[in-house]
N, C-alpha and C. Protein backbone atom coordinates (compact mmCIF):
# COMPACT_ATOMS: atom_id res chain seq x y z
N UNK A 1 68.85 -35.09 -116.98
CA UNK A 1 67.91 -34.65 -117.99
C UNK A 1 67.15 -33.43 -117.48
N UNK A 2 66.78 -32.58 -118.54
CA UNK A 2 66.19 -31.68 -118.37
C UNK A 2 64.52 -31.44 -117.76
N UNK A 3 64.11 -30.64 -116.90
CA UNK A 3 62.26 -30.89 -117.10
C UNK A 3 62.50 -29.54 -116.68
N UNK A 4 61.59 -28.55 -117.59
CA UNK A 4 61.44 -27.18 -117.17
C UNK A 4 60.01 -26.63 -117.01
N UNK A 5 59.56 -25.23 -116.27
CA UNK A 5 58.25 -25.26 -116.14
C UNK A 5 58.33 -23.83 -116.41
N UNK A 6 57.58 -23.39 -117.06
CA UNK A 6 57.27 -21.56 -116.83
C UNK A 6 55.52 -21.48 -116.45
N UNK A 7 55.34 -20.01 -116.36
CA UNK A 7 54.14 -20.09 -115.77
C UNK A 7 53.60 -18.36 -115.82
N UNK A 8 52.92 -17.90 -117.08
CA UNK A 8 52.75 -16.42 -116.89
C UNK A 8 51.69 -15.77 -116.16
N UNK A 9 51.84 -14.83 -115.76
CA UNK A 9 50.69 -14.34 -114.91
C UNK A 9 49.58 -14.19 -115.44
N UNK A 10 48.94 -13.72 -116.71
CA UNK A 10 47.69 -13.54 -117.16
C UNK A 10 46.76 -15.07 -117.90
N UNK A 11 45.93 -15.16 -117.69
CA UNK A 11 44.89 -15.80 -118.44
C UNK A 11 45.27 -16.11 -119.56
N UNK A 12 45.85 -17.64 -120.11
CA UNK A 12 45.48 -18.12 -121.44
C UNK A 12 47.39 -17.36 -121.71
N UNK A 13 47.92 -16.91 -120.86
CA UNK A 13 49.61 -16.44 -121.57
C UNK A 13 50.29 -17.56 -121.56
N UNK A 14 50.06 -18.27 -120.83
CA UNK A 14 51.26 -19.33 -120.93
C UNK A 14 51.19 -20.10 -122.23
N UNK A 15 49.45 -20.29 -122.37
CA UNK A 15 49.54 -20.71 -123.61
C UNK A 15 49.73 -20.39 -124.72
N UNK A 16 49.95 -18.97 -125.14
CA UNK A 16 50.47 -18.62 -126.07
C UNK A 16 51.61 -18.09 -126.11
N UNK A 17 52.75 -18.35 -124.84
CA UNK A 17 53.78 -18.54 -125.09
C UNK A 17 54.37 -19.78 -125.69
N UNK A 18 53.94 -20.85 -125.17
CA UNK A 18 54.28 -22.59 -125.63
C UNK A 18 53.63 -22.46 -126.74
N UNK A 19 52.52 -21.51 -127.23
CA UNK A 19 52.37 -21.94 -128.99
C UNK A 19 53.46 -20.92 -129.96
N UNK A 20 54.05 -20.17 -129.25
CA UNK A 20 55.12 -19.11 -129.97
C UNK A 20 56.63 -19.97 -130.25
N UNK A 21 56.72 -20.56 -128.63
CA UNK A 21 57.81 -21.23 -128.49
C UNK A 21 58.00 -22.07 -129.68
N UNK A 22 56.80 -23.08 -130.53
CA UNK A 22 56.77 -24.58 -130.60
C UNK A 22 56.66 -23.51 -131.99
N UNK A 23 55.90 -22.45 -132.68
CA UNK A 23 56.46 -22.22 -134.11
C UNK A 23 58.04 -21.39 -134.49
N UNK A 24 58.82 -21.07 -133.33
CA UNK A 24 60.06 -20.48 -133.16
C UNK A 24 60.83 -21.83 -133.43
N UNK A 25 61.15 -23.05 -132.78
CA UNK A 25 61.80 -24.28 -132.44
C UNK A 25 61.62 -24.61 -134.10
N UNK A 26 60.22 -24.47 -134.48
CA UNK A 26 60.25 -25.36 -135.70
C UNK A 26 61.13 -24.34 -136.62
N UNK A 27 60.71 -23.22 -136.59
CA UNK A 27 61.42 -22.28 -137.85
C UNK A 27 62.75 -22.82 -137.64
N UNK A 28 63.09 -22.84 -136.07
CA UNK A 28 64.64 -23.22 -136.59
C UNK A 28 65.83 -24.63 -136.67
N UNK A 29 64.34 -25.50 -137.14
CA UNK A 29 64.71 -26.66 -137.41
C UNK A 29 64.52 -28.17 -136.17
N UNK A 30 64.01 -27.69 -135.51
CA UNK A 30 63.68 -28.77 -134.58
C UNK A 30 62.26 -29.38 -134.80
N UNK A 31 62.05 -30.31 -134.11
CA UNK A 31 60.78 -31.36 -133.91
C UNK A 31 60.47 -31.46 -132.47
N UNK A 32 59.72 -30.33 -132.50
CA UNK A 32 59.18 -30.63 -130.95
C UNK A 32 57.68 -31.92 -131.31
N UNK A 33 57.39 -32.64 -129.97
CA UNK A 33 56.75 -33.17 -130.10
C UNK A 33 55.82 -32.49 -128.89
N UNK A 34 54.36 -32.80 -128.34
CA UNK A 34 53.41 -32.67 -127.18
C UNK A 34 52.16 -31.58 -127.86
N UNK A 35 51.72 -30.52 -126.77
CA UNK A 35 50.51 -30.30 -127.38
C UNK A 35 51.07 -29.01 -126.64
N UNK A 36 50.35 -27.62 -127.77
CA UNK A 36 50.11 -26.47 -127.25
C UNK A 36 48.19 -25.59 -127.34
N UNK A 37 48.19 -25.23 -126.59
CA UNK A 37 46.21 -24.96 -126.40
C UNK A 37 46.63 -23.54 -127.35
N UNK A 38 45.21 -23.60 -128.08
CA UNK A 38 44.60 -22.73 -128.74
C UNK A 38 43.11 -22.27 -128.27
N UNK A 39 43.09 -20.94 -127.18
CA UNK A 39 41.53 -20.84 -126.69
C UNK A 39 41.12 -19.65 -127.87
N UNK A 40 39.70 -20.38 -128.10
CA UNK A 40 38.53 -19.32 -128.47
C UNK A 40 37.72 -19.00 -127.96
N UNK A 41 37.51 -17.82 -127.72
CA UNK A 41 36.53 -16.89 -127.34
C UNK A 41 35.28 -17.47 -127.98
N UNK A 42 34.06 -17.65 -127.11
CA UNK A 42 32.82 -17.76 -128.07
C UNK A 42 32.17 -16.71 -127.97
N UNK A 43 31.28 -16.75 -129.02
CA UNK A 43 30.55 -15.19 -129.29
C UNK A 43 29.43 -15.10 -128.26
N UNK A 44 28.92 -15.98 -127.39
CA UNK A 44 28.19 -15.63 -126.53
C UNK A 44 28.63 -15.33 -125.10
N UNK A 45 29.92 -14.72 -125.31
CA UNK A 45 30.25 -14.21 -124.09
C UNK A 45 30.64 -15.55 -123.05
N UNK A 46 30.41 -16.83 -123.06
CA UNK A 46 31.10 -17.23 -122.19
C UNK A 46 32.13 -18.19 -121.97
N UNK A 47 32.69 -19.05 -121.14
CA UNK A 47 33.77 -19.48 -121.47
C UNK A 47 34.48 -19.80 -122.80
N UNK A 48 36.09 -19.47 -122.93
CA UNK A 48 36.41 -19.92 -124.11
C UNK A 48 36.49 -21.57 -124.29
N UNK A 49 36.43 -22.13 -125.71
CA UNK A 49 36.31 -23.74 -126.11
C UNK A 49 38.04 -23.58 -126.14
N UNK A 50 38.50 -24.57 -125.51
CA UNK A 50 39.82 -24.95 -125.95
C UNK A 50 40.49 -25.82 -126.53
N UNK A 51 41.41 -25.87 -127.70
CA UNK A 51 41.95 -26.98 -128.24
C UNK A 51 43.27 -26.83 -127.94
N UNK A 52 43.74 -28.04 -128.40
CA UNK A 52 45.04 -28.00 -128.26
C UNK A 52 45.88 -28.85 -129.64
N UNK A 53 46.76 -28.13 -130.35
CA UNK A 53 47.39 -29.20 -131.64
C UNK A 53 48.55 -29.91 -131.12
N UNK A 54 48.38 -31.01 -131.65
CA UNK A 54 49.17 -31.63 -131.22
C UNK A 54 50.78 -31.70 -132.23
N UNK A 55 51.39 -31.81 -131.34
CA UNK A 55 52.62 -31.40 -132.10
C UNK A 55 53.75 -32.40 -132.89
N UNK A 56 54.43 -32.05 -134.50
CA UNK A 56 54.57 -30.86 -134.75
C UNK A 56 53.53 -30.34 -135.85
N UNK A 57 53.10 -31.41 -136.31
CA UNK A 57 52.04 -30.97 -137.20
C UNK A 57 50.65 -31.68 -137.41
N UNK A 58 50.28 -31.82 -136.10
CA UNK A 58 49.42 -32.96 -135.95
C UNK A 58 47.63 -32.24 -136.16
N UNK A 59 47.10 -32.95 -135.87
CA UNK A 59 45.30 -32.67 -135.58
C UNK A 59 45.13 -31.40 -134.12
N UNK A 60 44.04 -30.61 -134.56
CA UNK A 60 43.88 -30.17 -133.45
C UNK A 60 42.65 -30.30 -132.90
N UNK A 61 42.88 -30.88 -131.56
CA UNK A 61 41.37 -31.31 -130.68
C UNK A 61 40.80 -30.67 -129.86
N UNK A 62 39.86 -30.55 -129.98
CA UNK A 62 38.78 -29.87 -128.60
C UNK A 62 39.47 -30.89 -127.55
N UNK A 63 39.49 -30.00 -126.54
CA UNK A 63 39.39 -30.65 -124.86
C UNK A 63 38.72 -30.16 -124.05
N UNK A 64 37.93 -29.24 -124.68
CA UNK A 64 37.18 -29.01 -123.28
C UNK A 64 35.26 -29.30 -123.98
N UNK A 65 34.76 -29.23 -123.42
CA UNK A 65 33.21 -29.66 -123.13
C UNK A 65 32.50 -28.74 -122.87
N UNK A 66 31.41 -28.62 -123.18
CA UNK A 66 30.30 -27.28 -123.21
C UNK A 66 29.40 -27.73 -122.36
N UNK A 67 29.45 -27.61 -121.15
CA UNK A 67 28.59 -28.08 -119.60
C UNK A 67 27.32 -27.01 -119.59
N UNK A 68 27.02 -25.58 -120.53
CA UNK A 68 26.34 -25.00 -120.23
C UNK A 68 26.89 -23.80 -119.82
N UNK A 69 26.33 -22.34 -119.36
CA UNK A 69 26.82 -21.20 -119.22
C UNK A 69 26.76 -21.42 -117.60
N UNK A 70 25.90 -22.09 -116.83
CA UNK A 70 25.97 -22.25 -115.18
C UNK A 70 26.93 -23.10 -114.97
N UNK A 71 27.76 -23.53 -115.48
CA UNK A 71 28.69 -25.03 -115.07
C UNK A 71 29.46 -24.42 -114.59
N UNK A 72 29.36 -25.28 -112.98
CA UNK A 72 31.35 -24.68 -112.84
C UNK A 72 32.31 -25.83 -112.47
N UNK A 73 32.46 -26.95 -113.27
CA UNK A 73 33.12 -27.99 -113.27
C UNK A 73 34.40 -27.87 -113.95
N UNK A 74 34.91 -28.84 -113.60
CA UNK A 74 35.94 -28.85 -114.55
C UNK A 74 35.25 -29.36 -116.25
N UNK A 75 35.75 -28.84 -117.36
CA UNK A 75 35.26 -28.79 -118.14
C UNK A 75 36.32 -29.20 -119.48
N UNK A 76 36.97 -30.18 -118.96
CA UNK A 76 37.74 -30.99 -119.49
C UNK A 76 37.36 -32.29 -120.06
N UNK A 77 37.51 -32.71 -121.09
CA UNK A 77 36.96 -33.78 -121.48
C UNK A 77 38.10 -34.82 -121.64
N UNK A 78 37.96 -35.72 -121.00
CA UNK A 78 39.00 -36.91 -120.68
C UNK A 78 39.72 -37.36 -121.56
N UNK A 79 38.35 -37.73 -122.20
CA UNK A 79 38.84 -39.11 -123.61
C UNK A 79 39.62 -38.20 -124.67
N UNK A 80 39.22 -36.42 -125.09
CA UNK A 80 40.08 -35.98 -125.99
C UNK A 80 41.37 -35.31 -125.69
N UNK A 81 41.49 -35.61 -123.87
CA UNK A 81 42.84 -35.62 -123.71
C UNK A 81 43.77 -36.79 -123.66
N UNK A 82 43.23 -38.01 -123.47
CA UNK A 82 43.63 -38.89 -123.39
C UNK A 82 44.03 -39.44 -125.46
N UNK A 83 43.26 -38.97 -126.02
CA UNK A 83 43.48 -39.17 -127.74
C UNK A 83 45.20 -38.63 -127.79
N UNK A 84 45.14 -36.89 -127.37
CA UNK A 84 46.03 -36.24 -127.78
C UNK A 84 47.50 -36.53 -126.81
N UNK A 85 47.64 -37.49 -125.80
CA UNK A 85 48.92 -38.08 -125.29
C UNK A 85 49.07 -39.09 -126.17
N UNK A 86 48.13 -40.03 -126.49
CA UNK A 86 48.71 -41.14 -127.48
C UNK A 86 49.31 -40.67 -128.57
N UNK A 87 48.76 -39.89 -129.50
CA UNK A 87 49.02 -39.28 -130.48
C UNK A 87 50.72 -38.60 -129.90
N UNK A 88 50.65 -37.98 -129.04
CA UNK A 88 52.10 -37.33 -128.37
C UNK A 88 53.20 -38.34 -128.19
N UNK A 89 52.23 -39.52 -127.67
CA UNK A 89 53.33 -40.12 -127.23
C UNK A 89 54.18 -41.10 -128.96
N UNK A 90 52.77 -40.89 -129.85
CA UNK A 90 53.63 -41.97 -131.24
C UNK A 90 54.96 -41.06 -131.45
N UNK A 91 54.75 -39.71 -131.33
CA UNK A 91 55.79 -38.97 -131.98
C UNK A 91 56.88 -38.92 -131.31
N UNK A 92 56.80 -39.27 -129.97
CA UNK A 92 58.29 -39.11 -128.98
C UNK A 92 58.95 -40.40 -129.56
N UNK A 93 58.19 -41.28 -129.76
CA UNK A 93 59.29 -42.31 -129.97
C UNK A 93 59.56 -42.44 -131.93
N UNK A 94 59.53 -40.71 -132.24
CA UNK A 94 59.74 -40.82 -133.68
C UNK A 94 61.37 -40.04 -133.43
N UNK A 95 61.12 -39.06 -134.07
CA UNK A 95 62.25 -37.85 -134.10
C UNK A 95 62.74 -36.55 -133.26
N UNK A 96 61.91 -36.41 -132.20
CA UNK A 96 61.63 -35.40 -131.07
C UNK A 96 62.44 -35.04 -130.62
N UNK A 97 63.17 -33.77 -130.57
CA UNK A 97 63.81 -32.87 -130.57
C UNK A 97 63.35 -32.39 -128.54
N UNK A 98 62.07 -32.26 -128.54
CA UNK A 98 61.75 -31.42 -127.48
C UNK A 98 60.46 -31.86 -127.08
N UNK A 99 59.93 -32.13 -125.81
CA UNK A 99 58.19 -32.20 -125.76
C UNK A 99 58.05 -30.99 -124.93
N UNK A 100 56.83 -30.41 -125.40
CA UNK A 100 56.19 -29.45 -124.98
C UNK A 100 54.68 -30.09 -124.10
N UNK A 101 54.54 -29.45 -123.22
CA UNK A 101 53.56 -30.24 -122.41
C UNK A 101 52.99 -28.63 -121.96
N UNK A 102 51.26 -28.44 -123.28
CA UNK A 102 51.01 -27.29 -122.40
C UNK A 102 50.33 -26.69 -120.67
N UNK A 103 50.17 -28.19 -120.51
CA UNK A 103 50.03 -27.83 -118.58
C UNK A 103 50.07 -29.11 -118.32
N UNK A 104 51.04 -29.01 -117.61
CA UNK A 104 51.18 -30.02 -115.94
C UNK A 104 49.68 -29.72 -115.57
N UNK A 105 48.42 -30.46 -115.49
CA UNK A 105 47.22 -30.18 -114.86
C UNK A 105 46.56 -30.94 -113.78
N UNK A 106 45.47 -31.20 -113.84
CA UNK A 106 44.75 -32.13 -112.98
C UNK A 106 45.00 -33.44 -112.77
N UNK A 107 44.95 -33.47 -114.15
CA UNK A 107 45.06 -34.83 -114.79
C UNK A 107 46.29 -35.97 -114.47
N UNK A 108 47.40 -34.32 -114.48
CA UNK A 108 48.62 -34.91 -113.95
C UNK A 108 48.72 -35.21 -113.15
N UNK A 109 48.28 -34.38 -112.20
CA UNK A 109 48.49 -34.14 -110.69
C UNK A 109 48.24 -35.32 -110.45
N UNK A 110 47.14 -35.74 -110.53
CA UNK A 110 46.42 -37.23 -109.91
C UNK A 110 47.22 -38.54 -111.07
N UNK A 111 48.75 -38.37 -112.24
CA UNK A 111 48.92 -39.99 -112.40
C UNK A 111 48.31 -39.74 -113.51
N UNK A 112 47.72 -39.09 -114.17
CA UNK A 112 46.65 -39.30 -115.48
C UNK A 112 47.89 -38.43 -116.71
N UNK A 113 46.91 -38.68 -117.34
CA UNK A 113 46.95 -37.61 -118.53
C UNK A 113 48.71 -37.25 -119.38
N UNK A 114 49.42 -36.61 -119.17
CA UNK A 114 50.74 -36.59 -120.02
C UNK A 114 52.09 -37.01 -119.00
N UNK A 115 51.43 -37.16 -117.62
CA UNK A 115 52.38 -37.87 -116.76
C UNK A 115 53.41 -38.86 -117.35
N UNK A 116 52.80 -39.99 -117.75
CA UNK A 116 53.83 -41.28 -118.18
C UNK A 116 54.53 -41.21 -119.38
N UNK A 117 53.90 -40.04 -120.02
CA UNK A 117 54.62 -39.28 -121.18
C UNK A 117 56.19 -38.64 -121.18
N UNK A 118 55.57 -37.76 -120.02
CA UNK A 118 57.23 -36.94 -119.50
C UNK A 118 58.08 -37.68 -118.96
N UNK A 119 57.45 -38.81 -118.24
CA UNK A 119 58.83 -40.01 -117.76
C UNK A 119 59.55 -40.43 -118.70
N UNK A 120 58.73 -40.72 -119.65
CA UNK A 120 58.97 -41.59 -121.19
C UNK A 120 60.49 -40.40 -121.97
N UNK A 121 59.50 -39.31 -122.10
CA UNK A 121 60.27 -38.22 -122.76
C UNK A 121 62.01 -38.25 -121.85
N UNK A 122 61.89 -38.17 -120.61
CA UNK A 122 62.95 -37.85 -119.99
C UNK A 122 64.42 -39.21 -119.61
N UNK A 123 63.33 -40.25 -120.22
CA UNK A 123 64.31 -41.75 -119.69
C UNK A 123 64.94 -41.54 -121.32
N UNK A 124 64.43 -40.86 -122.14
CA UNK A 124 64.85 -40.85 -123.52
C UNK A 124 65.93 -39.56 -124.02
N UNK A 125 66.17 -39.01 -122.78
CA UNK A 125 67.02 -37.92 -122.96
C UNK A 125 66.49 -36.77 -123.41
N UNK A 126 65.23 -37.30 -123.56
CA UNK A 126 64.37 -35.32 -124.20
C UNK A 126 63.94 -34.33 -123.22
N UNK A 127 64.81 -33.24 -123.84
CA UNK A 127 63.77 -32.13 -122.42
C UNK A 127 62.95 -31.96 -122.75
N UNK A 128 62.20 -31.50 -121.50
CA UNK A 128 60.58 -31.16 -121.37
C UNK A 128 60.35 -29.87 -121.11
N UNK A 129 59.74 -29.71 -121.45
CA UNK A 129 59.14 -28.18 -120.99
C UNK A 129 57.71 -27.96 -120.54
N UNK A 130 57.09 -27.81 -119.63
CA UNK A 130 56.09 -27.57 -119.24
C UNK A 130 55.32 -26.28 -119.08
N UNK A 131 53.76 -26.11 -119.06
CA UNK A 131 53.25 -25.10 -118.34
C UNK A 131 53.10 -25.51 -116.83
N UNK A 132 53.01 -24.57 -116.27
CA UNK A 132 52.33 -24.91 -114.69
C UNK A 132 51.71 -23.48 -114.50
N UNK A 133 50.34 -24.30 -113.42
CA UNK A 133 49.67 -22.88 -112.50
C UNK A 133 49.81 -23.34 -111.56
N UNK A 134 49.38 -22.14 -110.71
CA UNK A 134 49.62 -22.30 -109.04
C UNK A 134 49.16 -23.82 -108.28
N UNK A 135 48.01 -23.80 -108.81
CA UNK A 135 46.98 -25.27 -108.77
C UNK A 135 47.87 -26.13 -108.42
N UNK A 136 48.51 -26.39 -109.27
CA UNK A 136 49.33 -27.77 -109.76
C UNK A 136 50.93 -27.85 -109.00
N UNK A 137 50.75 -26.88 -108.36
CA UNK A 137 52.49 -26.72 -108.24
C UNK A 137 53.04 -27.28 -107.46
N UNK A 138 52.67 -27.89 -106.21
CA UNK A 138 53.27 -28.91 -105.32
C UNK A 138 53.02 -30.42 -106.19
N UNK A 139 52.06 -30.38 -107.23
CA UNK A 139 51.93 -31.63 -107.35
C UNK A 139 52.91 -32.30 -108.20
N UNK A 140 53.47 -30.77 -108.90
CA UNK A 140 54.75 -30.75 -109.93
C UNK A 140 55.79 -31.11 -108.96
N UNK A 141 56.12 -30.25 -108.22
CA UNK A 141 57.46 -30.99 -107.71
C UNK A 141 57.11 -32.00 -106.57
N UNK A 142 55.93 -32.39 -106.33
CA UNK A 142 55.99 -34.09 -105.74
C UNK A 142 56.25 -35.12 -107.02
N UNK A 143 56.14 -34.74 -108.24
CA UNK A 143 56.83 -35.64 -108.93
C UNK A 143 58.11 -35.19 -109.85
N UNK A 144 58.32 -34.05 -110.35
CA UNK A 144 59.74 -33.62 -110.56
C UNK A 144 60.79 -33.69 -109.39
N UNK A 145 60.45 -33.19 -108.46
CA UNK A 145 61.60 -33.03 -107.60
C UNK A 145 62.28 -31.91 -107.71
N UNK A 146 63.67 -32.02 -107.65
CA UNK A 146 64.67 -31.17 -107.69
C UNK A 146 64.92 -30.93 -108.90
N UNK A 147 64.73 -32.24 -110.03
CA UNK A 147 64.97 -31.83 -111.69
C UNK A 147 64.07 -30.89 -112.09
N UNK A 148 62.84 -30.11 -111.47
CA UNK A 148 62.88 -29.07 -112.40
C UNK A 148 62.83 -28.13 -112.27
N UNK A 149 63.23 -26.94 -113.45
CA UNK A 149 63.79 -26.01 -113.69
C UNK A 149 62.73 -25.15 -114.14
N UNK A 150 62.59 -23.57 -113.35
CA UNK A 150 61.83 -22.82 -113.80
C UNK A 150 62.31 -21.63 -114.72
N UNK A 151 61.77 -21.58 -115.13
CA UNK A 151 62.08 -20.46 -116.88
C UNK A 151 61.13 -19.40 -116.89
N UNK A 152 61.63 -17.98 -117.05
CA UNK A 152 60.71 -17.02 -117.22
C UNK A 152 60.12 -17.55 -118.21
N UNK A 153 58.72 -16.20 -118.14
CA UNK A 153 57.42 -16.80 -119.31
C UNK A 153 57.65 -15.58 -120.26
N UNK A 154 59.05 -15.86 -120.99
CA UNK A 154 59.48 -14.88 -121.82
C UNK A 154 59.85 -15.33 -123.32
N UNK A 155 59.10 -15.27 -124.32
CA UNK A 155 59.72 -16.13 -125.24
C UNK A 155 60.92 -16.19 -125.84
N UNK A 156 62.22 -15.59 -125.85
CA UNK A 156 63.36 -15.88 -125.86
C UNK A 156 64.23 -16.55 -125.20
N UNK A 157 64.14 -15.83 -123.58
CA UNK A 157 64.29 -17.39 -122.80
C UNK A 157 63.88 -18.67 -123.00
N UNK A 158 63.10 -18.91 -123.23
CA UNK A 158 62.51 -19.89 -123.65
C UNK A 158 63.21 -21.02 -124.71
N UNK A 159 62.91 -19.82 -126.49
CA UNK A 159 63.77 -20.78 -127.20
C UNK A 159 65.00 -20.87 -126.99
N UNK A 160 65.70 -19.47 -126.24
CA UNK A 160 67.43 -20.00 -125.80
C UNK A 160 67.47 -21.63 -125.23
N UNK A 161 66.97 -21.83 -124.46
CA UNK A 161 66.76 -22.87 -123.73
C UNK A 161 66.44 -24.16 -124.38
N UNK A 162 65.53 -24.10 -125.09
CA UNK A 162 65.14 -25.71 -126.37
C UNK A 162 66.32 -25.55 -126.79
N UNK A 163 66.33 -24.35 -128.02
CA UNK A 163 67.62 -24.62 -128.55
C UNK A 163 69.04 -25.18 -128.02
N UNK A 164 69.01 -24.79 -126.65
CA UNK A 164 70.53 -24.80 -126.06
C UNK A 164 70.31 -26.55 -125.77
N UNK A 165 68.98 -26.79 -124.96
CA UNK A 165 69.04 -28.44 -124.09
C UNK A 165 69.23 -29.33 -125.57
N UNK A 166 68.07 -29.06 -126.41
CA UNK A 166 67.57 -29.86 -127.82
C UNK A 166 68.93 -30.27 -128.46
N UNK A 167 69.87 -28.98 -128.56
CA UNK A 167 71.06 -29.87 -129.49
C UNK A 167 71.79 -30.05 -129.47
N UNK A 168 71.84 -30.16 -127.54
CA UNK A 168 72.98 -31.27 -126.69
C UNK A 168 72.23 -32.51 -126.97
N UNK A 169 70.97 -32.60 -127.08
CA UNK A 169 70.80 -33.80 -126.61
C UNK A 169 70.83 -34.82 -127.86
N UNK A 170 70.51 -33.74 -129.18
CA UNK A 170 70.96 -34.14 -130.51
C UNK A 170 71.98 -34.73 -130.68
N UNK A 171 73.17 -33.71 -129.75
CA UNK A 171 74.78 -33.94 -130.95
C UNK A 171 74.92 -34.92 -129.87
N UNK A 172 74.66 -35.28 -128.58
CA UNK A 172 75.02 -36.21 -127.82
C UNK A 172 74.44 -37.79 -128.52
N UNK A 173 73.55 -37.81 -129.26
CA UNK A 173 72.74 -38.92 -129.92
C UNK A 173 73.66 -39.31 -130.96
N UNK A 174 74.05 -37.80 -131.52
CA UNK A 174 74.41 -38.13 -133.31
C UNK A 174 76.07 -38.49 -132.52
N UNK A 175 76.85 -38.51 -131.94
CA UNK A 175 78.09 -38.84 -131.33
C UNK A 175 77.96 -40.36 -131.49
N UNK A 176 76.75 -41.15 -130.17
CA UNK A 176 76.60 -42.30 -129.82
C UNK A 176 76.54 -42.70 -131.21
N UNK A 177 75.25 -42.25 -132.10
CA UNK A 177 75.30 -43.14 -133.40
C UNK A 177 76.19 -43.09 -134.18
N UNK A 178 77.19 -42.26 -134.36
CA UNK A 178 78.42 -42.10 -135.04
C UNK A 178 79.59 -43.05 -134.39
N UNK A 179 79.58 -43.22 -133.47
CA UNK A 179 80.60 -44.11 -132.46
C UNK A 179 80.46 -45.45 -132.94
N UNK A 180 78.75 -45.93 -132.83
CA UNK A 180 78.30 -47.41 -132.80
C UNK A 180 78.59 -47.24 -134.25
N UNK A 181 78.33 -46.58 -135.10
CA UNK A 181 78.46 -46.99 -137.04
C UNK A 181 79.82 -47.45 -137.28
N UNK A 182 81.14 -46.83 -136.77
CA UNK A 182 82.27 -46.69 -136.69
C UNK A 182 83.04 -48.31 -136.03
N UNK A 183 82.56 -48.57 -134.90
CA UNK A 183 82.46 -49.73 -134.29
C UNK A 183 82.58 -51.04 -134.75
């Protein structure tokens, strides 16, 4: 099974590559399932609020927390990341084509957050696709391993790639269920 990671150099790119990726996949007929971040700028100049929708056409939630303009915490809010894996996870076990996971993070790192998701996704034959930053990156392959695969942070590469894993893993499904109907 597939698990892939890209990772762009600037601020806030990765995430709007995984939100380009996830309206490309749909135009061309897939069901990705997971979450891609949407940051806003606030008008007082300081950190952006981030959400993330959950995918493919789900709610979109704040995850991050307004600690103040001196905060320098992490500024993640647990419980509305923890909403948006459940929500991720109803849809993997719907029609899911693909999960998009917009960062391998903290959360992960430490066992939390969309971890038991991507196991889930991957014992189910779905590729994954991930963000990663530097942060996170041993913690990624102390639990990927050797399965994963890094992908420029280019959006064609990219959908080559869903498209190409997504509808092996389709026609490999629609085979099995065509076999067992036949049976």
């Amino acid at each position: 099974m597939q698990i892939a990671y890209t990772c762009a150099p600037g601020r806030g790119d990765t995430d709007m590559i995984l939100f380009q990726l996830a309206q490309r996949v749909m135009q061309a007929g897939l069901t990705p399932c997971g979450t891609v971040q949407i940051n806003t700028d606030q008008a007082e100049g300081g950190r952006c609020d981030m959400d993330v929708q959950v995918l493919p056409r789900g709610p979109v939630i704040r995850i991050s927390q307004s600690l103040g303009k001196s905060a320098r915490g992490c500024r993640l809010n647990p419980s509305a990341l923890e909403k948006t894996v459940a929500l991720t996870e109803a849809e993997l076990r719907g029609r899911a084509d693909l999960l998009i996971v917009n960062k391998f993070g903290k959360h992960e790192a430490e066992g939390r957050g969309f971890r038991a998701t991507i196991g889930e996704a991957m014992a189910l034959g779905i590729p994954v696709l991930v963000g990663l930053n530097q942060l996170n990156r041993a913690a990624f392959f102390d639990y990927a391993g050797d399965l994963g695969h890094e992908l420029p942070p280019q959006l064609d590469c990219l959908v080559d790639w869903a498209l190409q894993h997504a509808s092996k893993e389709r026609s490999s499904c629609l085979s099995r269920e065509n076999a067992m109907s036949a049976a």
